[in-house]
Protein backbone atom coordinates (compact mmCIF):
# COMPACT_ATOMS: atom_id res chain seq x y z
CA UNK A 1 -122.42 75.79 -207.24
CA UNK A 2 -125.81 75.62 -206.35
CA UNK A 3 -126.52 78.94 -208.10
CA UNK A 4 -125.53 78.39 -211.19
CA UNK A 5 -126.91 76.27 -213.86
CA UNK A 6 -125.33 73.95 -216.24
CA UNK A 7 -124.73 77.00 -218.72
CA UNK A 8 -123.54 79.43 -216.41
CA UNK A 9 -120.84 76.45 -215.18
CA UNK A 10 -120.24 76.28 -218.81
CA UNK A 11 -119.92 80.07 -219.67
CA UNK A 12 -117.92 80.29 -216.30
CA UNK A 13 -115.48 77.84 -217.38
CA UNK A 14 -114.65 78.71 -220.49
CA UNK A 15 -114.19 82.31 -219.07
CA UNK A 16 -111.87 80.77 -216.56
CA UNK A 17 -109.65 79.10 -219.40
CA UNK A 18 -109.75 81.94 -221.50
CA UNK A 19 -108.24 83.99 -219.30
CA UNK A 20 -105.62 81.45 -218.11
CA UNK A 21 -104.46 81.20 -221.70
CA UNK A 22 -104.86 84.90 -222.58
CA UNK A 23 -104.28 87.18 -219.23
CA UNK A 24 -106.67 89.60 -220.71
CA UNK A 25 -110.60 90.23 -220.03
CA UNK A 26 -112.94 88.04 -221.56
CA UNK A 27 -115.71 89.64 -223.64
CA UNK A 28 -118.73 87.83 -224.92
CA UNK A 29 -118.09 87.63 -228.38
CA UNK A 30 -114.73 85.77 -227.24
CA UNK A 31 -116.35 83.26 -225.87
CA UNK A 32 -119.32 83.21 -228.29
CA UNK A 33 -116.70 82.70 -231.48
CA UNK A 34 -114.38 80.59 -229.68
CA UNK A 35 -116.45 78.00 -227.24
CA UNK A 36 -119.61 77.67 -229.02
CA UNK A 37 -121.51 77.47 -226.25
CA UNK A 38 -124.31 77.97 -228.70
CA UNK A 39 -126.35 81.08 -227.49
CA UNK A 40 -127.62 84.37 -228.54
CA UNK A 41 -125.11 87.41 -227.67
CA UNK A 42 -128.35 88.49 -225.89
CA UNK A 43 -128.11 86.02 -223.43
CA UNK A 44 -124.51 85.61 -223.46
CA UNK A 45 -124.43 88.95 -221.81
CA UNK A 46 -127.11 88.32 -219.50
CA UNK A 47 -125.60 85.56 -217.83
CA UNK A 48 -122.22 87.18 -217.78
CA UNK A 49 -124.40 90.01 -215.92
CA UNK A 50 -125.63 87.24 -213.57
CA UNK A 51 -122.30 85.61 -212.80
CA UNK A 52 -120.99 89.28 -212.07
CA UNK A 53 -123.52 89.84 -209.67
CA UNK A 54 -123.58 86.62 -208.16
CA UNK A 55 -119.21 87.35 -207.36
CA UNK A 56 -117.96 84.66 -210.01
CA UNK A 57 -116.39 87.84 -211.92
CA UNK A 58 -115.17 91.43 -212.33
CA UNK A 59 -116.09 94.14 -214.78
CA UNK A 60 -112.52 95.28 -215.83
CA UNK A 61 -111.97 99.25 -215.71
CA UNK A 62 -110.27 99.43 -219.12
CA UNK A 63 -112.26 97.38 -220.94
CA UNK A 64 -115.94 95.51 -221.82
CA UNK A 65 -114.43 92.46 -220.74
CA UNK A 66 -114.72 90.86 -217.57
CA UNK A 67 -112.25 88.34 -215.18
CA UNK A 68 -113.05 85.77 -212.46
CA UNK A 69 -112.88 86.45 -209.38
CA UNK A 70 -110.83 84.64 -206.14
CA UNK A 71 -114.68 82.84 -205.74
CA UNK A 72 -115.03 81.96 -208.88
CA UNK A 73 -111.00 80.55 -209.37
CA UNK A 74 -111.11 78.46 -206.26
CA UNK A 75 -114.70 76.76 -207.60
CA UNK A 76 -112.74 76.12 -210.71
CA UNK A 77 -109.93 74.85 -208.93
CA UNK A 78 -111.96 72.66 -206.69
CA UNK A 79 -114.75 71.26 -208.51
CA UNK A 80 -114.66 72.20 -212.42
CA UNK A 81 -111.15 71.47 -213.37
CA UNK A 82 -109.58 68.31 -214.19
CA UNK A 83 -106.14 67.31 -213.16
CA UNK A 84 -104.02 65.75 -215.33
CA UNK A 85 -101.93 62.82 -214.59
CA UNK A 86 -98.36 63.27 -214.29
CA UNK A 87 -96.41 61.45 -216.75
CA UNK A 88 -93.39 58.67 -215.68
CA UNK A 89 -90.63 61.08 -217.06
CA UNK A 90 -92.03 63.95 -214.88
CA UNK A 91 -91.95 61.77 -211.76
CA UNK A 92 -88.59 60.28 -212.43
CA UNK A 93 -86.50 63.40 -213.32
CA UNK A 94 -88.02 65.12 -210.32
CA UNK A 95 -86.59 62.31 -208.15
CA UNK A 96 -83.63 62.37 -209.82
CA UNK A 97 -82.71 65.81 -208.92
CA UNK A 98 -83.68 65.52 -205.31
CA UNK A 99 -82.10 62.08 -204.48
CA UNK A 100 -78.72 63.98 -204.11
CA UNK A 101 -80.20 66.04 -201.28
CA UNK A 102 -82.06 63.52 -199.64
CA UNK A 103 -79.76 63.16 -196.41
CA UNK A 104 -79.92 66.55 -195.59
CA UNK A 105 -83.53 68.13 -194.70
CA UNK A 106 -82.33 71.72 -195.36
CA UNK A 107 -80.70 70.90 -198.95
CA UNK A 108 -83.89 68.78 -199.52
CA UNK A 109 -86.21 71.93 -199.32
CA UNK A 110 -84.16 74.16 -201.47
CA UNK A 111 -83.92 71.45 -204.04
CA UNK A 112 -87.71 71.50 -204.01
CA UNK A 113 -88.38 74.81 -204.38
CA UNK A 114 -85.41 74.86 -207.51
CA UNK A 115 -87.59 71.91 -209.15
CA UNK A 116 -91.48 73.29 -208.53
CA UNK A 117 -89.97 76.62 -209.82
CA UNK A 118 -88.54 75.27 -212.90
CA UNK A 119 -91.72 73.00 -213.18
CA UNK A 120 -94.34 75.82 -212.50
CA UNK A 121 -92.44 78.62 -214.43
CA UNK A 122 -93.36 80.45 -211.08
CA UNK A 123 -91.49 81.12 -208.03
CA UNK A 124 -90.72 78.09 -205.98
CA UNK A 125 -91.19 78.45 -202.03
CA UNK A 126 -91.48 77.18 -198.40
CA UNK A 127 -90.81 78.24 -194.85
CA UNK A 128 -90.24 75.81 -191.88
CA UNK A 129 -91.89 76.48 -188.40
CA UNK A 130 -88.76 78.20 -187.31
CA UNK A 131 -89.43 80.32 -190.28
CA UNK A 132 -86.92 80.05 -191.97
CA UNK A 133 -87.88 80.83 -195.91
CA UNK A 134 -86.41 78.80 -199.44
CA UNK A 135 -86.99 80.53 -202.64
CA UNK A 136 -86.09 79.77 -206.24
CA UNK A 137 -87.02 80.97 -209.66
CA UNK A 138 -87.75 85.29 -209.45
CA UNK A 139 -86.60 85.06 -212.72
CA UNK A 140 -90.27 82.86 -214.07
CA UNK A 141 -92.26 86.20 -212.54
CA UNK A 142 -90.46 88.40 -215.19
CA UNK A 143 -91.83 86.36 -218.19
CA UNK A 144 -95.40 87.21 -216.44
CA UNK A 145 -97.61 90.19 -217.94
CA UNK A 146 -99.02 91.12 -214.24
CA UNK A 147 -95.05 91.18 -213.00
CA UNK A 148 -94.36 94.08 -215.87
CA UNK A 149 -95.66 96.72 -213.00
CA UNK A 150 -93.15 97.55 -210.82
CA UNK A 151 -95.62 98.25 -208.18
CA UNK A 152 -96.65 94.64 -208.56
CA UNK A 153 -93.12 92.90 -208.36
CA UNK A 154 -92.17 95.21 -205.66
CA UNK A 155 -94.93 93.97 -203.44
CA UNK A 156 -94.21 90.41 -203.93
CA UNK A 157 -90.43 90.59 -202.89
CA UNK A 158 -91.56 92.85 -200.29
CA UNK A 159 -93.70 90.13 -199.06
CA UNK A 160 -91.40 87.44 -199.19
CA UNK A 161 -88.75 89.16 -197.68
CA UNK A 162 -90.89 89.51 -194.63
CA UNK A 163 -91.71 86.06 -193.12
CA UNK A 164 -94.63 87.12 -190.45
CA UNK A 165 -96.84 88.34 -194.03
CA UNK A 166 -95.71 85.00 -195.43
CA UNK A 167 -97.33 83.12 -192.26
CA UNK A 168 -99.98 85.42 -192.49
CA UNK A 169 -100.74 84.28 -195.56
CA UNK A 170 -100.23 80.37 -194.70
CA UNK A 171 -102.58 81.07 -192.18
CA UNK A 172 -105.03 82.66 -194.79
CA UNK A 173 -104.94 79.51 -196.97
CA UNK A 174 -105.50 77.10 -194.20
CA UNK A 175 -108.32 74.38 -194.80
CA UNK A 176 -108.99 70.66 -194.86
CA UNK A 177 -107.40 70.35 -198.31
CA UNK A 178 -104.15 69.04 -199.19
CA UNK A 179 -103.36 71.74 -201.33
CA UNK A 180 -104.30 75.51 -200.20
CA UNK A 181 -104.99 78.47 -202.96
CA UNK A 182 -104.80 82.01 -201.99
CA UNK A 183 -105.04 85.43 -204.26
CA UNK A 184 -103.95 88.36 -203.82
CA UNK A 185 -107.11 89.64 -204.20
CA UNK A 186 -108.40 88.33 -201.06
CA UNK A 187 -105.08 89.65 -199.11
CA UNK A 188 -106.52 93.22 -199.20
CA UNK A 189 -103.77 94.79 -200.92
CA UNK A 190 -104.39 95.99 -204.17
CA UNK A 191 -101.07 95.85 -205.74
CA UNK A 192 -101.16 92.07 -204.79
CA UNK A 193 -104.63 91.25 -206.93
CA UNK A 194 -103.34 90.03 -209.98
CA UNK A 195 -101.17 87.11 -207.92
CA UNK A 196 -101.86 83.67 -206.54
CA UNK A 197 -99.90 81.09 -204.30
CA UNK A 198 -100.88 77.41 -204.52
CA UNK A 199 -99.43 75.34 -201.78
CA UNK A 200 -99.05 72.32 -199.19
CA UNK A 201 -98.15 71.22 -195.55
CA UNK A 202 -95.12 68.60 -195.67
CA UNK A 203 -95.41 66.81 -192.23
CA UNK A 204 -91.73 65.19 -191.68
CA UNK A 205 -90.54 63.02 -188.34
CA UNK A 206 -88.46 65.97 -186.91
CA UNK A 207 -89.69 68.54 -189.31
CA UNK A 208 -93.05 70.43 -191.04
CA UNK A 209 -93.42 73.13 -193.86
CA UNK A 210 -95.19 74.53 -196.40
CA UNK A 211 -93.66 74.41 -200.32
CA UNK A 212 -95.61 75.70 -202.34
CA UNK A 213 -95.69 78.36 -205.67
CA UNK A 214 -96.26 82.24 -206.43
CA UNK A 215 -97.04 83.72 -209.38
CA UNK A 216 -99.60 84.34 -211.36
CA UNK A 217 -103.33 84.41 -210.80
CA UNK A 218 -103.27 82.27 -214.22
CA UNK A 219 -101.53 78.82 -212.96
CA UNK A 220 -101.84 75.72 -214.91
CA UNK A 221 -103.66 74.47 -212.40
CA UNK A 222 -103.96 71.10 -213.99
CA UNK A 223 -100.35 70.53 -213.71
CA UNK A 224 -99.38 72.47 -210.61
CA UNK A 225 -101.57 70.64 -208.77
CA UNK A 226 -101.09 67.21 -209.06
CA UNK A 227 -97.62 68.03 -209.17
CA UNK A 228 -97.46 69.93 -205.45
CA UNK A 229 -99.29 66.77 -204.36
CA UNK A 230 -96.51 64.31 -206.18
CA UNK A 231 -93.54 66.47 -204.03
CA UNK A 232 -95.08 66.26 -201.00
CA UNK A 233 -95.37 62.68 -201.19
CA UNK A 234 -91.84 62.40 -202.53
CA UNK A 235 -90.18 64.57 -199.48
CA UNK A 236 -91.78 62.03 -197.15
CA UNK A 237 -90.07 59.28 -199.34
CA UNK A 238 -86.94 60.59 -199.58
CA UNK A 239 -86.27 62.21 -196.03
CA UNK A 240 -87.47 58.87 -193.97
């Protein structure tokens, strides 16, 4: 973030957020009426200018509006958003619905990906190191504008239907973090752009594998987040 200054962070954010909430291209006047950042349009558009030429986001081809970038999403992710905390009744009705699998590893997993699906309105996921792959939820990426192209949707089950992409793109995401982000955008496929996967490493006694979520580009990362990180913790708790 070195790069930017405290009003670019700003105008970056609230780009960010707008587009989250919206799924469409932010134009200046958006974020002018809506976030006060209090500026001229003048210089609105200037730093939008700078942002886009500094990779934080994308002039959209059918439209004055511009969207943020894979760069500019995982600086939000990492060090502009704030994660909220889950509340008890989240926690506890999670648990609930994964005690009855907790004996077996296998029924433990698929529960998982059932409940982050449900939770994320996204598809729910995770292969073991034997690759074997869990899925829940298609049925959340229909309710998605970027899903509508068939081109789009095709990809996705294409990918997931084939587990040496889906390690490729474990692989990808790998990092120091407890929870990995990848786009589509980054994948080099162009059909895949408008898609993200947010996900984790759960490290068992006799057992590892990643759960994670697909979907949009536009998680609510606030939520998803901090909720990836509460299952991981709770598979450890429940499968010892």
């Amino acid at each position: 973030m070195i790069d930017l200054t405290a009003r670019q962070v700003q105008i970056l954010r609230a780009i960010i957020e707008e587009f989250i909430t919206t799924a469409d291209p932010v134009g200046s006047d958006t974020i002018d009426k809506k976030f006060q950042i209090g500026v001229s349009p003048a210089t609105m558009r200037n730093e939008m200018v700078y942002l886009t030429d500094k990779g934080y986001l994308q002039k959209h081809h059918s439209s004055s509006g511009r969207t943020p970038t894979p760069m500019a999403m995982k600086l939000y992710v990492n060090e502009l958003m704030k994660e909220r905390e889950l509340s008890v009744a989240d926690e506890v009705s999670a648990k609930e619905k994964m005690w009855k699998s907790k004996d077996v590893v296998d029924e433990l997993i698929q529960e998982a990906t059932k409940v982050m699906a449900d939770r994320s309105h996204a598809l729910g996921l995770a292969m073991t190191t034997n690759r074997r792959m869990y899925h829940s939820g298609y049925a959340n990426l229909l309710q998605m504008p970027e899903f509508f192209d068939i081109n789009v949707m095709r990809q996705v089950l294409k990918l997931i239907e084939e587990v040496s992409l889906m390690e490729e793109i474990f692989e990808y995401g790998d990092s120091e973090n407890i929870i990995h982000v990848v786009y589509g955008a980054e994948l080099g496929n162009q059909f895949l752009q408008p898609i993200g996967m947010i996900y984790t490493t759960v490290e068992l006694d006799n057992a590892s594998f990643q759960l994670g979520v697909l979907g949009s580009s536009r998680f609510d990362y606030a939520y998803v987040i901090p909720m990836l990180k509460y299952f991981r913790g709770l598979i450890k708790e429940l499968a010892t």
